[in-house]
Protein backbone atom coordinates (compact mmCIF):
# COMPACT_ATOMS: atom_id res chain seq x y z
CA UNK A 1 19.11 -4.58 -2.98
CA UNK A 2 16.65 -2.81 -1.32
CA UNK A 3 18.15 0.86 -2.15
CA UNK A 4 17.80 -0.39 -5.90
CA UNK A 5 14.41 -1.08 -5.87
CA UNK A 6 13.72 1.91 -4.35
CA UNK A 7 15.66 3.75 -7.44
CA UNK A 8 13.90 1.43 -9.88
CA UNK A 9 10.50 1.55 -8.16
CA UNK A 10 10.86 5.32 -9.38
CA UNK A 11 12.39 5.34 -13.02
CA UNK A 12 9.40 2.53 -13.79
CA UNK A 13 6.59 4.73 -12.33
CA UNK A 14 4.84 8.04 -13.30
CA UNK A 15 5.62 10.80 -14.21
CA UNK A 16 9.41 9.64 -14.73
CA UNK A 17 8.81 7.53 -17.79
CA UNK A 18 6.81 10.20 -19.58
CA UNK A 19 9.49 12.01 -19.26
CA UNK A 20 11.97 9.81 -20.68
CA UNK A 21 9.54 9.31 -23.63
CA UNK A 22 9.46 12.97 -24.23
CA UNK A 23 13.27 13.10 -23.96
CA UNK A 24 13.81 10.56 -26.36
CA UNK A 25 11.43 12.57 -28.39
CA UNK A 26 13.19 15.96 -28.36
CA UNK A 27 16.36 13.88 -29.03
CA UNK A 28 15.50 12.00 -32.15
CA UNK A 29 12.96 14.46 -33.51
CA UNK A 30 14.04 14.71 -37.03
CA UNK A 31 13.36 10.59 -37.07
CA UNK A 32 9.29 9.73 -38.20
CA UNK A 33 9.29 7.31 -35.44
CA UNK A 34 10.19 9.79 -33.26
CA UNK A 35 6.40 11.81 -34.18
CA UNK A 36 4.90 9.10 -33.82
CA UNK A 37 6.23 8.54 -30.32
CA UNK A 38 5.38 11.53 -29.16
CA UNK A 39 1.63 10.91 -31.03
CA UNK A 40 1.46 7.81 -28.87
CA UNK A 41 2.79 9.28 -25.19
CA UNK A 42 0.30 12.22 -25.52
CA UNK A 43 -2.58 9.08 -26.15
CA UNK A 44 -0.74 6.72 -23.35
CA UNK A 45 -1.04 9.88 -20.80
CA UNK A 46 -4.69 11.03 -21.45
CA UNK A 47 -6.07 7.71 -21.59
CA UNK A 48 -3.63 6.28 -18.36
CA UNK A 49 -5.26 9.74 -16.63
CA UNK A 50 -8.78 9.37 -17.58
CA UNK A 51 -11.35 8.05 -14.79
CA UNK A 52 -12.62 5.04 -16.55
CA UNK A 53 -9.49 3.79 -17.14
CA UNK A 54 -7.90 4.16 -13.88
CA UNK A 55 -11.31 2.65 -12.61
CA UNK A 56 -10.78 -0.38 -14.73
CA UNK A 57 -7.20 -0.48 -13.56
CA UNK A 58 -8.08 -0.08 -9.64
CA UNK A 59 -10.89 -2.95 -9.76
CA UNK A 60 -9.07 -5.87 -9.91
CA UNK A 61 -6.88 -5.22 -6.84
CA UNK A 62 -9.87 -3.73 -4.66
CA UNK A 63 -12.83 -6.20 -5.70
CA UNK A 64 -10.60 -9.36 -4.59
CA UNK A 65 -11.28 -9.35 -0.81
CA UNK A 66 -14.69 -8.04 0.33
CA UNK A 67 -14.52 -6.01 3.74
CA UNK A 68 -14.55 -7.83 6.89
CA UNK A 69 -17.87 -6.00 8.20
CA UNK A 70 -18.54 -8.32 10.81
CA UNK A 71 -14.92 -9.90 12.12
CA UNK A 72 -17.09 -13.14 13.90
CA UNK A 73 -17.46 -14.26 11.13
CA UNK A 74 -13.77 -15.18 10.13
CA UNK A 75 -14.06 -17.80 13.34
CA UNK A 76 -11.53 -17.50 15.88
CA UNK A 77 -8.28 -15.31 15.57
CA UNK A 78 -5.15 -14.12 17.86
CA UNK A 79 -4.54 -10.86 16.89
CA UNK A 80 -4.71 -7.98 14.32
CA UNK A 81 -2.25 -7.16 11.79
CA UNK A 82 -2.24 -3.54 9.99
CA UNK A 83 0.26 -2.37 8.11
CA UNK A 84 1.82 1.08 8.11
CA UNK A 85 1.44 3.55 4.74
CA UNK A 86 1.85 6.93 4.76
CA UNK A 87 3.24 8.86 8.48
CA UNK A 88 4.07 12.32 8.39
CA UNK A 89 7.02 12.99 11.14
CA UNK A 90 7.07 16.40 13.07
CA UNK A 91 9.69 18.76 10.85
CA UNK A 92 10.35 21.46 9.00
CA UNK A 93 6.93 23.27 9.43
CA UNK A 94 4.96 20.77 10.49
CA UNK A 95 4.70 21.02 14.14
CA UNK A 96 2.78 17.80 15.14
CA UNK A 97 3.60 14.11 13.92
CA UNK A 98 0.97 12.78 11.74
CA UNK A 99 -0.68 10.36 9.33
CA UNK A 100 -2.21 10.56 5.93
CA UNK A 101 -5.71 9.38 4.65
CA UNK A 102 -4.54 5.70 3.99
CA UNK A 103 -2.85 5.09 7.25
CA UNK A 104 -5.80 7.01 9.46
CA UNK A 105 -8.10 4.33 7.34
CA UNK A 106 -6.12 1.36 7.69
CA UNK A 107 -5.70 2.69 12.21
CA UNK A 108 -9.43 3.01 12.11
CA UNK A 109 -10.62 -0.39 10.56
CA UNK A 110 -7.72 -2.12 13.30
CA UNK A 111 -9.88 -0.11 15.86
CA UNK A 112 -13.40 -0.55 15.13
CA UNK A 113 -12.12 -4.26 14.57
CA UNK A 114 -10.38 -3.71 18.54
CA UNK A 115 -13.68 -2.46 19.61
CA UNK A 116 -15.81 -5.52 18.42
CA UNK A 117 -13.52 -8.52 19.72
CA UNK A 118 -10.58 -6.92 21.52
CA UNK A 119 -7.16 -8.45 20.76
CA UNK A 120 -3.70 -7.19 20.51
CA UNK A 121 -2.46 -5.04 17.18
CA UNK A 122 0.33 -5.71 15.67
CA UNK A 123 1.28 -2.14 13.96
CA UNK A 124 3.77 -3.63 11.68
CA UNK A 125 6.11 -1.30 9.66
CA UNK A 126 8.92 1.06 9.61
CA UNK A 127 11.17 3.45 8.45
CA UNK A 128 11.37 3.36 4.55
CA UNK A 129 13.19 5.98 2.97
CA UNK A 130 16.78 4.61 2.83
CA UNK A 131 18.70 8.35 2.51
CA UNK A 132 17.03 9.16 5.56
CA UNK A 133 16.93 9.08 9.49
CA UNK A 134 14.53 7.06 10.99
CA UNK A 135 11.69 8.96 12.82
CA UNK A 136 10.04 6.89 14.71
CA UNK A 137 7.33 6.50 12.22
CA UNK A 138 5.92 3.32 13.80
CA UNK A 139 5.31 4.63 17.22
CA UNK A 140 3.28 7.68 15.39
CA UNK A 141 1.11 5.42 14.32
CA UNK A 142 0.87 3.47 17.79
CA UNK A 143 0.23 6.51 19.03
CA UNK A 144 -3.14 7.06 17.61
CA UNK A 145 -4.57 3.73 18.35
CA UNK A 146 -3.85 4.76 22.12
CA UNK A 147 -5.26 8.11 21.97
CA UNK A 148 -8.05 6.17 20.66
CA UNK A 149 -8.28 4.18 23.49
CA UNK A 150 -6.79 0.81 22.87
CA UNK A 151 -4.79 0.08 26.48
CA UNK A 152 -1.15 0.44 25.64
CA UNK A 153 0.08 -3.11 26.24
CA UNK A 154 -2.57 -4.62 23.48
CA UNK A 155 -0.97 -2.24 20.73
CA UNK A 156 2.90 -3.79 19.50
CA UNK A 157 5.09 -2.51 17.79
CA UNK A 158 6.86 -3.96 15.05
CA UNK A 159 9.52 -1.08 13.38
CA UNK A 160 12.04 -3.33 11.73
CA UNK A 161 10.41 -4.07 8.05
CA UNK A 162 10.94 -1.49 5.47
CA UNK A 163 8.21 -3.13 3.23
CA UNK A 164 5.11 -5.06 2.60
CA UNK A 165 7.60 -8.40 2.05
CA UNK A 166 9.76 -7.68 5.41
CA UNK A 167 6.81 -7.07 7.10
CA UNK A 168 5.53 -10.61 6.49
CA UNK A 169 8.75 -12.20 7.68
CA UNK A 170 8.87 -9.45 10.88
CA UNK A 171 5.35 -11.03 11.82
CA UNK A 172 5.83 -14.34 11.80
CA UNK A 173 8.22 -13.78 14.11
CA UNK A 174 6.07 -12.09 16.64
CA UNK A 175 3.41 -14.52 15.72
CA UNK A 176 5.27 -17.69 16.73
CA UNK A 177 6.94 -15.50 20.03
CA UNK A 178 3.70 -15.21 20.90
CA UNK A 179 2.24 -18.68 20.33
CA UNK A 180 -0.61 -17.06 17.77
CA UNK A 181 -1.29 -18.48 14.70
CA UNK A 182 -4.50 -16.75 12.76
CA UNK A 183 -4.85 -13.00 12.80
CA UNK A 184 -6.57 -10.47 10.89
CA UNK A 185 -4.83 -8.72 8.23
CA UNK A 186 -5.34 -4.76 7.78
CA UNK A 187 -4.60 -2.74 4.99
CA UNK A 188 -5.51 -0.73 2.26
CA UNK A 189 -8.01 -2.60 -0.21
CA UNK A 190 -5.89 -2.45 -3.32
CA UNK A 191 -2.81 -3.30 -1.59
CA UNK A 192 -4.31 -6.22 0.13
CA UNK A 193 -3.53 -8.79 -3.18
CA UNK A 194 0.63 -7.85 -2.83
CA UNK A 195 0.06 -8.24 1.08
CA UNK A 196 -1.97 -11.06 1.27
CA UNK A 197 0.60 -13.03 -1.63
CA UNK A 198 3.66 -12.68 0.87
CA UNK A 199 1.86 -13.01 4.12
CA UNK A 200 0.15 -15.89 3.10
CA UNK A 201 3.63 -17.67 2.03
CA UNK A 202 5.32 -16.79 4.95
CA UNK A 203 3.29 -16.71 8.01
CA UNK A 204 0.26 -18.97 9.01
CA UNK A 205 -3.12 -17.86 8.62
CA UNK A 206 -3.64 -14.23 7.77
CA UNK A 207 -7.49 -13.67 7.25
CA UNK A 208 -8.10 -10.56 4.95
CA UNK A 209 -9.52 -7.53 6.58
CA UNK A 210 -9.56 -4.56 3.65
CA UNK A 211 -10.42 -1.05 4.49
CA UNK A 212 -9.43 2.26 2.04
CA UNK A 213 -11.90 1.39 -0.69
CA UNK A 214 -11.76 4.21 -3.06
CA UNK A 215 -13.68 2.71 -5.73
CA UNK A 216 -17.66 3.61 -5.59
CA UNK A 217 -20.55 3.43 -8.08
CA UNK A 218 -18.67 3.70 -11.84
CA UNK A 219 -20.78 6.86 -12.97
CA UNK A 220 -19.47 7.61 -16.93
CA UNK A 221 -19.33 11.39 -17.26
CA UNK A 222 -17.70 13.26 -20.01
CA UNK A 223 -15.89 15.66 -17.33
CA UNK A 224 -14.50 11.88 -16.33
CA UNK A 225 -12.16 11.45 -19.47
CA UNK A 226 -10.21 14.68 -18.49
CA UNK A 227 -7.08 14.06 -16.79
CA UNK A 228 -7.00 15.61 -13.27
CA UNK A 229 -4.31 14.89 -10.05
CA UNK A 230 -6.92 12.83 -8.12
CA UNK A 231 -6.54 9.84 -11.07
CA UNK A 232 -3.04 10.89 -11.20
CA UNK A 233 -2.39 9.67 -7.72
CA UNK A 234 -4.28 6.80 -8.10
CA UNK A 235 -2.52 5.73 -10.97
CA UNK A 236 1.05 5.99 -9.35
CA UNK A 237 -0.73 3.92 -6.58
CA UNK A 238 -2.28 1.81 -9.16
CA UNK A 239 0.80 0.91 -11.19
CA UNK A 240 3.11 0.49 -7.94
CA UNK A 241 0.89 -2.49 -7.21
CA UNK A 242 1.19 -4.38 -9.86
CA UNK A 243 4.83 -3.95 -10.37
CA UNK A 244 4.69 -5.04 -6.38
CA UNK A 245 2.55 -8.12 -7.40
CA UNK A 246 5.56 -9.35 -9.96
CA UNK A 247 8.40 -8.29 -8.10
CA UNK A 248 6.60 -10.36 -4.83
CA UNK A 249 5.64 -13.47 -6.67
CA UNK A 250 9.11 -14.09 -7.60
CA UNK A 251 10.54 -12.95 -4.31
CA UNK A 252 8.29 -16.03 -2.63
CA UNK A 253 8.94 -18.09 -5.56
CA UNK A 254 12.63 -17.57 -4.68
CA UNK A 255 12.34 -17.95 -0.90
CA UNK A 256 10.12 -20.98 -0.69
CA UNK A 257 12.13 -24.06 -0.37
């Protein structure tokens, strides 16, 4: 099941359907409809590309939980939760193991949130690509909240899940091994709604801690209607959420009894 999402998860986002638009396109080309189409999937691109609509897209997902600035003020907690996102193994030519922008922010708000009331991590997350060997990506991560200076035994390791939903069951378990109950949840702001859905059916009280905002002052430009790779990569990121958010809410419908 999971190998099939991960092949569906890519036919359903961009650029792949474009390109199956196109093909039908070329295909049926003598047909009107088949103009038109194409008519349409240059519109659907530009305007999917443009700034103010990938802003209007992003909002909902990062404006739902506001940033835990000041962690004392979600009472009392066990732990900290963050999730893994993107790790970049040592291979090929890259000589050092490392992590992308999301997963240095999401390490960074777990460790300022460390600094200000110390308690374990939980660095949940592992090896995702299913064609592949696993490389350890969840100790890569660990590794940089040591560096950092968290003491080694307050940083665990959890390198089991392979997503956002086995993460949530891979938790709990820790979580109730452990006797702790409420923790703060890290991860990036517009994939805290998907996270926060499926931790907050399966394990007991996950208190939102965003980080990863991308979205600042909306400034309407007319260089911000041209397509560019920035809004491109948002709006993979964009559109992977909420097909995340439906496939989610009926994996917990499924699961709850």
């Amino acid at each position: 099941m999971f190998v099939l999402k991960q092949f569906l998860k890519h036919l359903l986002l961009p650029p792949v359907p474009w390109l199956i638009m196109l093909l039908v396109v070329l295909i049926f080309w003598r047909r009107s409809w088949a103009r038109k189409l194409l008519l349409w999937t240059f519109l659907l691109i530009f305007a999917l590309h443009s700034g103010p609509v990938n802003y209007a897209l992003r909002y909902p997902l990062e404006s739902r939980y506001r940033p835990l600035l000041e962690p004392k003020t979600a009472g009392s907690y066990d732990a900290i939760v963050v999730l893994t996102g993107g790790i970049i193994p040592a291979s090929g030519l890259i000589p050092l193991a490392s992590i992308d922008e999301f997963m240095f922010r999401r390490l960074e708000e777990a460790w300022r949130l460390y600094r200000i009331q110390p308690k374990p991590i939980i660095v949940s997350g592992g090896h995702v690509n299913p064609f592949t060997a696993d490389k350890n990506e969840n100790k890569i991560a660990r590794d940089y909240l040591i560096r950092w200076g968290v003491p080694e035994n307050d940083v665990i390791g959890e390198a089991r899940s392979r997503d956002t939903f086995e993460s949530a069951v891979q938790v709990q378990k820790l979580l109730e091994h452990n006797g702790w109950k409420r923790y703060l949840l890290v991860t990036s702001a517009f994939h805290m709604p998907r996270s926060m859905l499926v931790f907050a059916a399966h394990t007991a009280e996950p208190v939102p801690a965003p980080t990863d905002f991308s979205l600042g002052q909306f400034e309407l430009t007319p260089l911000a209607w041209f397509p560019n790779e920035h809004v491109a990569r948002k709006l993979f990121l964009t559109l992977h959420e909420y097909l995340g958010l439906v496939n989610y809410y009926w994996r917990v419908k499924l699961t709850q009894p």
